[in-house]
N, C-alpha and C. Protein backbone atom coordinates (compact mmCIF):
# COMPACT_ATOMS: atom_id res chain seq x y z
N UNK A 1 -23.39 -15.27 -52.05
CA UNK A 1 -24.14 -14.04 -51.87
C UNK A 1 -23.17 -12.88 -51.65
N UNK A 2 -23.65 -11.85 -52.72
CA UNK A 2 -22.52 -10.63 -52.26
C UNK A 2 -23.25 -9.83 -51.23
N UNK A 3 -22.15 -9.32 -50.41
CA UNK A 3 -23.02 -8.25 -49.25
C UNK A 3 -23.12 -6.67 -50.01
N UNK A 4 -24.08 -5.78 -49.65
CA UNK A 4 -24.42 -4.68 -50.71
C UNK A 4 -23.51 -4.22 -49.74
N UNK A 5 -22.82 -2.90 -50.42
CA UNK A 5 -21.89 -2.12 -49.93
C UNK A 5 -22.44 -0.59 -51.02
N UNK A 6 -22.51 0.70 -50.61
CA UNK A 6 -22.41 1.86 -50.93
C UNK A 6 -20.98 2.22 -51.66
N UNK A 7 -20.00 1.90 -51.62
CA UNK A 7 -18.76 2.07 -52.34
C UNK A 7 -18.43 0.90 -53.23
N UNK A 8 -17.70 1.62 -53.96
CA UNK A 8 -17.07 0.77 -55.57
C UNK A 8 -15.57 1.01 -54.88
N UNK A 9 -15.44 -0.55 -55.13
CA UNK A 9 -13.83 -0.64 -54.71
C UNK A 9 -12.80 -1.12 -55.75
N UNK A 10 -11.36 -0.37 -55.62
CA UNK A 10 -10.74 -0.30 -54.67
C UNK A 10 -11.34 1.83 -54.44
N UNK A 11 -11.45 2.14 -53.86
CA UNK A 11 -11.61 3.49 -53.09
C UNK A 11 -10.61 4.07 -52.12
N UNK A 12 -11.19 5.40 -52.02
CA UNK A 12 -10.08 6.21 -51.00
C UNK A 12 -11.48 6.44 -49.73
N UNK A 13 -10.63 6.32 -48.51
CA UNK A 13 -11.51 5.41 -47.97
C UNK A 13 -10.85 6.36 -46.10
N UNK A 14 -11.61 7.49 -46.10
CA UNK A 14 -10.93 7.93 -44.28
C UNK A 14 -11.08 6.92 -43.31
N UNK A 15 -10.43 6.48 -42.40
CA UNK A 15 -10.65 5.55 -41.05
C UNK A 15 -10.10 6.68 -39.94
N UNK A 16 -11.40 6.88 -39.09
CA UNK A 16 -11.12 7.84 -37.92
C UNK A 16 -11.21 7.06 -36.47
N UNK A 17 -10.21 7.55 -35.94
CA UNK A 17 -9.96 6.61 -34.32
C UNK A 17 -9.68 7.99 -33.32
N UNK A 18 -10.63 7.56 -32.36
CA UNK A 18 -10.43 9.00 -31.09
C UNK A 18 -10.25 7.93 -29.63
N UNK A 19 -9.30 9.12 -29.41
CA UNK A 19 -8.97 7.90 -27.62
C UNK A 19 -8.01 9.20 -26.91
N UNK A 20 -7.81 9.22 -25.99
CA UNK A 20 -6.90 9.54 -25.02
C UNK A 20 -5.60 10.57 -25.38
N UNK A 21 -5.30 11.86 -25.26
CA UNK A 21 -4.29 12.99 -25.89
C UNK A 21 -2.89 11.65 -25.36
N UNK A 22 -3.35 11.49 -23.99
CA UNK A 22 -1.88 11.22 -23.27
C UNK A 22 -0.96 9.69 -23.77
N UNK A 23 -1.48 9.08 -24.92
CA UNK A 23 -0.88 7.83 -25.50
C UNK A 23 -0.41 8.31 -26.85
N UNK A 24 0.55 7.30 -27.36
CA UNK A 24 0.91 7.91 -28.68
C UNK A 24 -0.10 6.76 -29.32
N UNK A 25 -1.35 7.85 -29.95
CA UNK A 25 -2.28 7.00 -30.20
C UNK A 25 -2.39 6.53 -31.77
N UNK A 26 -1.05 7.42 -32.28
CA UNK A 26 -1.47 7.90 -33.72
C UNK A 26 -0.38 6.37 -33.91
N UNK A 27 0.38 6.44 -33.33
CA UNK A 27 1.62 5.48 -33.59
C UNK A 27 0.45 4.00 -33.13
N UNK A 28 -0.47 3.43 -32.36
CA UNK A 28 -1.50 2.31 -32.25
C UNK A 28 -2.10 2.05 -33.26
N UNK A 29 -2.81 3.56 -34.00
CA UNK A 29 -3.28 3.09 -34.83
C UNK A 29 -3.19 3.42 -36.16
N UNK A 30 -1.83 4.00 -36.40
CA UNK A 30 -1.01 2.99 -38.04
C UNK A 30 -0.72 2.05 -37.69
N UNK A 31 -0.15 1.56 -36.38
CA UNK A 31 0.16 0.33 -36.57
C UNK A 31 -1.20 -0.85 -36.51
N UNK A 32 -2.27 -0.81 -36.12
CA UNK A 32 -3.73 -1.06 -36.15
C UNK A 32 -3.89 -1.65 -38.11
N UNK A 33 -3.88 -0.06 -38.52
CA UNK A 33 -4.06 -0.25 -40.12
C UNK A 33 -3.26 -1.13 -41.10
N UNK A 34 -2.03 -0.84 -40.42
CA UNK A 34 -0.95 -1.11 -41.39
C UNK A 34 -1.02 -2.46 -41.56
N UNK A 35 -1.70 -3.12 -40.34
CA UNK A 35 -1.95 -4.94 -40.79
C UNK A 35 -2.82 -5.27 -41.73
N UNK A 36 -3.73 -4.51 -42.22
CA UNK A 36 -4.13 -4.53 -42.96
C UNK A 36 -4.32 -4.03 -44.05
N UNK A 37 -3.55 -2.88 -44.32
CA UNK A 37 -3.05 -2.13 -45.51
C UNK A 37 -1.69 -2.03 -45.78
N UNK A 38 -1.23 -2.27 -46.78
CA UNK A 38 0.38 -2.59 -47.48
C UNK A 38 0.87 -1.43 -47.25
N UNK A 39 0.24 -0.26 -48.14
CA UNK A 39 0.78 1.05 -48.14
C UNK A 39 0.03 2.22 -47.84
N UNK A 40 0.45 3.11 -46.30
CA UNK A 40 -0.23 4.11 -45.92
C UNK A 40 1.13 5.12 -46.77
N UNK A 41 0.32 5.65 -47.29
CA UNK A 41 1.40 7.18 -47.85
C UNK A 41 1.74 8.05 -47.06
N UNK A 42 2.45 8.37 -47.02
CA UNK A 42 2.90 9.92 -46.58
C UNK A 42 2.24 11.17 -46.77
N UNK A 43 1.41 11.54 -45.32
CA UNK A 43 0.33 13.10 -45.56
C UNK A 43 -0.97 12.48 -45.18
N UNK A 44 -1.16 10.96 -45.06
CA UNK A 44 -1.96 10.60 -45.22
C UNK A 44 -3.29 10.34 -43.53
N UNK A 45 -1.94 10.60 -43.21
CA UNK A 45 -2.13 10.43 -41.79
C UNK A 45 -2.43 11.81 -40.60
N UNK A 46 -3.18 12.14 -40.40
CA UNK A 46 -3.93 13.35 -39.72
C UNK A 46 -4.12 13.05 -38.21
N UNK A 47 -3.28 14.23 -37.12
CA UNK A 47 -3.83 14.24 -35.56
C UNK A 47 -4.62 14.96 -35.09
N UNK A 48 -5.46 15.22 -34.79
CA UNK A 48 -6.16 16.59 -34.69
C UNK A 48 -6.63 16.45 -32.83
N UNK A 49 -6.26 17.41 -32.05
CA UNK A 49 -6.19 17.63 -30.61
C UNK A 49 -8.11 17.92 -30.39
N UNK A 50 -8.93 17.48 -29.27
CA UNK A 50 -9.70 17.61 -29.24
C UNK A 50 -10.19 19.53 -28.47
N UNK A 51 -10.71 20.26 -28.52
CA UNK A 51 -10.64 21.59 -27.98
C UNK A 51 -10.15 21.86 -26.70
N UNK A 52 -10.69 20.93 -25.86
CA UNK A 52 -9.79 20.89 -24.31
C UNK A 52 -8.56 20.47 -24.06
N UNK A 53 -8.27 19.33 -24.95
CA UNK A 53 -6.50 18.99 -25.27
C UNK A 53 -6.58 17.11 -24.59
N UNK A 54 -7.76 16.78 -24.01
CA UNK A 54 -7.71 15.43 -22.87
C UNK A 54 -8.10 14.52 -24.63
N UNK A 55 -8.79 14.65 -25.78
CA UNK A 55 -8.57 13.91 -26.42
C UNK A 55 -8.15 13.92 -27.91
N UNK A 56 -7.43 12.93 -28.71
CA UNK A 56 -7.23 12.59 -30.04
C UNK A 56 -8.12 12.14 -31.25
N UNK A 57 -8.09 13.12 -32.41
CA UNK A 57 -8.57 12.40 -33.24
C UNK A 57 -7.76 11.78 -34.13
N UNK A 58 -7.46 10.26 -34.86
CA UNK A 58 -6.54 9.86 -35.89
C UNK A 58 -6.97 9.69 -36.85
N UNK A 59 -6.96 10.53 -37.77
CA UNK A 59 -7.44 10.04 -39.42
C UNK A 59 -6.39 9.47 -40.30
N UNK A 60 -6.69 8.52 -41.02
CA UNK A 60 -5.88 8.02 -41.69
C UNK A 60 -6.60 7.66 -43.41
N UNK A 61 -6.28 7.93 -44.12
CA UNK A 61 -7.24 7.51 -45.63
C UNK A 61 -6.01 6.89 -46.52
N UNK A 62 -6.92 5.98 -46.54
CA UNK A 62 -6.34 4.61 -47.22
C UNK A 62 -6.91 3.79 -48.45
N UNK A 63 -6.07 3.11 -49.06
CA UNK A 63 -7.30 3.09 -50.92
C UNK A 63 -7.85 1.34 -49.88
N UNK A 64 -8.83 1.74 -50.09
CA UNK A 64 -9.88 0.36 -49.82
C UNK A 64 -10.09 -0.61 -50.85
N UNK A 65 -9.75 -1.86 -50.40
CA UNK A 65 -9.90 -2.60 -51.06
C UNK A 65 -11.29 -3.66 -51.54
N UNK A 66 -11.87 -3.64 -50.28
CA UNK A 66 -12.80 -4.15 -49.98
C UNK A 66 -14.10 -3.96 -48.68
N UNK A 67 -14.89 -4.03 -48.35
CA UNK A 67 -15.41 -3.87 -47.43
C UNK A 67 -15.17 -5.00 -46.12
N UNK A 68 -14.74 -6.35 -46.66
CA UNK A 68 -14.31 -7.10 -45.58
C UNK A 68 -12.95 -6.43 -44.69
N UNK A 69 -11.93 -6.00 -45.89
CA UNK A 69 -10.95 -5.50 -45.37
C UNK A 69 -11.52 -4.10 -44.32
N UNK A 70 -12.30 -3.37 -44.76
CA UNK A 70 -12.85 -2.14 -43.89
C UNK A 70 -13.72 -2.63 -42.71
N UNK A 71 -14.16 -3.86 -42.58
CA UNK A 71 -14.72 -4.37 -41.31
C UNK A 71 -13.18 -5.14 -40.45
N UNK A 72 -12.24 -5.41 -40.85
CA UNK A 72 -11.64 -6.06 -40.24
C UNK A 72 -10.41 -4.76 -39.20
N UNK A 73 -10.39 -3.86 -40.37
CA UNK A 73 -9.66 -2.61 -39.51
C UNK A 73 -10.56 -2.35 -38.28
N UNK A 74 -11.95 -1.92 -38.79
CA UNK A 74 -12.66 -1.37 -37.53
C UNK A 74 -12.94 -2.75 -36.25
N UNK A 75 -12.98 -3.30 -36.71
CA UNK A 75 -12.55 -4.62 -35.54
C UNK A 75 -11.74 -4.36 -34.85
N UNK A 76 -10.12 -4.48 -35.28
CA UNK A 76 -8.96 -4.35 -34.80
C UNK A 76 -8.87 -3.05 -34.18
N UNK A 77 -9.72 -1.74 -34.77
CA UNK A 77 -9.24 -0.46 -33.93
C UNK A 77 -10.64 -0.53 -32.82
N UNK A 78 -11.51 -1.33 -32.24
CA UNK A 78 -12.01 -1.48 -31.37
C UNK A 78 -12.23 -2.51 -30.57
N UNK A 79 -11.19 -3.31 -30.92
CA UNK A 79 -10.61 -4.24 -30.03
C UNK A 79 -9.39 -3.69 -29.36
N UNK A 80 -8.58 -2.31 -29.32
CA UNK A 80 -7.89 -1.75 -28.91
C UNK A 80 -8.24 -1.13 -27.81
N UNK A 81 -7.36 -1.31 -26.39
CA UNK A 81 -7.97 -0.68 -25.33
C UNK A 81 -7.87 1.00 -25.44
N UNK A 82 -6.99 1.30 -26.02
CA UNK A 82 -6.81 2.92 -26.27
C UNK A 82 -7.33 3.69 -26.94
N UNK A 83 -8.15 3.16 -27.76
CA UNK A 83 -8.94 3.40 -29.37
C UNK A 83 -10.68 3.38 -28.35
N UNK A 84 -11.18 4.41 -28.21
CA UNK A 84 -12.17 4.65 -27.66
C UNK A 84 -13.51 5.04 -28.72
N UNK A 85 -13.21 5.15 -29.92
CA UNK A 85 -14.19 5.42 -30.83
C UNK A 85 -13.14 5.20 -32.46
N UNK A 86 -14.36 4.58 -33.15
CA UNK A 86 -13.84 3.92 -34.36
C UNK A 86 -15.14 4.52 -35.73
N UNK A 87 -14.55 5.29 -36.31
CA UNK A 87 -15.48 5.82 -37.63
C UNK A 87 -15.25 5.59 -38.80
């Protein structure tokens, strides 16, 4: 049985992670992705400070391979104690 999925893969594919200004959160979670993606490019990777400065957003867009692979990142970035929200 295939599971229905909204995307045609392989795709370009944002993964957003928000947690805490005061960790290097961006450096958790490439390293988060990178277990599961071969190659993050260069540019690809986005920090964006939340308006008060107490939190992080990490975007990262990555060519998707699959949707198992896109459930297994968001696993791994919310099985992270620092990783407080996973999109």
């Amino acid at each position: 049985m295939t599971e229905e999925t909204l995307f045609e893969f392989p795709c370009q594919f944002p993964i957003k992670a928000m947690g805490k200004a005061d960790i290097e959160l961006d450096l958790i979670v490439v390293e988060i992705v990178r277990r599961h993606v071969s190659d993050i490019s260069e540019g690809s990777v986005k920090a964006r400070p939340s308006k008060d400065g107490k939190f992080m957003a990490i975007t990262i867009t990555i060519e998707a391979s699959s949707k198992q692979q896109l459930d297994a990142i968001y696993q791994d970035l919310t099985d992270h104690p620092h990783v407080l929200v996973a999109l």
